[in-house]
Protein backbone atom coordinates (compact mmCIF):
# COMPACT_ATOMS: atom_id res chain seq x y z
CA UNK A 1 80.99 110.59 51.11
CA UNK A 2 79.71 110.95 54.58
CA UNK A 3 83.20 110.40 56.97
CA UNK A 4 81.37 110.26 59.85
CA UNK A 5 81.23 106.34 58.61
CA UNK A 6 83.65 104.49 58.34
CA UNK A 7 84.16 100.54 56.23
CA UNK A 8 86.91 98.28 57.36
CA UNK A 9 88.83 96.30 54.85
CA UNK A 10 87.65 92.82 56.93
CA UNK A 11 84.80 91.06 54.92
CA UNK A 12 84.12 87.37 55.52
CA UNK A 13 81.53 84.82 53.97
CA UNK A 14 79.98 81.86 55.76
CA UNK A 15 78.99 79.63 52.91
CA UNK A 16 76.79 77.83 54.86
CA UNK A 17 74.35 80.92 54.94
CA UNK A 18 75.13 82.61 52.11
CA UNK A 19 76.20 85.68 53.63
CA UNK A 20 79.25 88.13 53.46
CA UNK A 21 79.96 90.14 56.81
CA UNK A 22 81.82 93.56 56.79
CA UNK A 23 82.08 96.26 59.61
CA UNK A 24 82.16 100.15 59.66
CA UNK A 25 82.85 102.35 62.53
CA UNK A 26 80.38 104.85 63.29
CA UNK A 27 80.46 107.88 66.02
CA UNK A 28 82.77 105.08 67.90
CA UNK A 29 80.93 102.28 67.47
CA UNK A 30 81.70 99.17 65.63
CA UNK A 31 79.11 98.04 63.61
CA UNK A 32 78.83 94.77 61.72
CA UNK A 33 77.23 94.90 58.02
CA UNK A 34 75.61 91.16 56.76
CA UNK A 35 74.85 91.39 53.22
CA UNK A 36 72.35 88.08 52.50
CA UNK A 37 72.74 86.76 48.92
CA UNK A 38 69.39 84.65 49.07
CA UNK A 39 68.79 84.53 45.09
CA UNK A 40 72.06 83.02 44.21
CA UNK A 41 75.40 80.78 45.94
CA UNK A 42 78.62 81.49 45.85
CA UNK A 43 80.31 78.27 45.48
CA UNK A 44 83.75 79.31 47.61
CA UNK A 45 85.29 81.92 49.70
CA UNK A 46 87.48 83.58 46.55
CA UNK A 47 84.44 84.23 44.59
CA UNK A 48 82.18 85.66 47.19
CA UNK A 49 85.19 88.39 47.86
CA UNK A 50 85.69 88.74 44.24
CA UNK A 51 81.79 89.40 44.03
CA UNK A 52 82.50 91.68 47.45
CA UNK A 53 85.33 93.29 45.27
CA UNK A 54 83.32 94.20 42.59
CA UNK A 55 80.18 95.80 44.63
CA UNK A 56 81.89 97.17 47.38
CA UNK A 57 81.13 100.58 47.15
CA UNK A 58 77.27 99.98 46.31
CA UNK A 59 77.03 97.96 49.24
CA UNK A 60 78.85 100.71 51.39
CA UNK A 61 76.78 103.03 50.50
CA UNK A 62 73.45 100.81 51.02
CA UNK A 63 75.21 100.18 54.40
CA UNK A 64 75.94 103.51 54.87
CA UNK A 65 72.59 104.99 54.05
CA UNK A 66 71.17 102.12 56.56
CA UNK A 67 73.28 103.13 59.49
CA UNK A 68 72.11 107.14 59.47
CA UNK A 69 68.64 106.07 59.26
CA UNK A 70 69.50 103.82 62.15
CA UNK A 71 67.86 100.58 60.55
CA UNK A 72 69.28 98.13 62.78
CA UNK A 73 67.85 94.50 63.14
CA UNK A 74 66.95 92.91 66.55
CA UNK A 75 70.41 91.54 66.91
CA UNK A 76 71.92 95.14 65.84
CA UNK A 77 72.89 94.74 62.82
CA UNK A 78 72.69 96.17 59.53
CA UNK A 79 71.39 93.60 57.13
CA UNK A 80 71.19 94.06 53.64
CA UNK A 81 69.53 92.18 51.37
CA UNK A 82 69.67 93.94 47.83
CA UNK A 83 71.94 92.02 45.32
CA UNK A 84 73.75 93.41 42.35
């Protein structure tokens, strides 16, 4: 594991767009992870963190990964898309 990232235990989901939101610190900076689950819904907030539970380490590494090839969106964010 690379140190020089760093997740934060703060995920969130916004049912509305199907999305969970985590951050990781990076050389200083603070940078916010959206994970788009476009090929299924989450009915509530307790299953999309149990779901966030149960991949968190894929999708911290997929995040990860992202942020040292510096594959920021427009907005600066790391999306991911890939579902497990």
């Amino acid at each position: 594991m690379n140190q020089a990232v760093l997740f934060n235990d703060d995920v969130s989901f916004d049912a509305q767009l199907q999305q969970l939101t985590f951050s990781a610190m990076a050389n200083g900076q603070l940078i916010q992870c959206v994970i788009e689950l476009a090929n299924f819904k989450l009915a509530n907030k307790n299953e999309a963190l149990a779901y966030f539970q149960l991949y968190k380490f894929d999708y911290e590494e997929l995040a990860e990964q992202l942020i040292e090839d510096e594959e920021y969106d427009d907005n600066g964010l790391i999306v991911i898309t890939q579902e497990f």
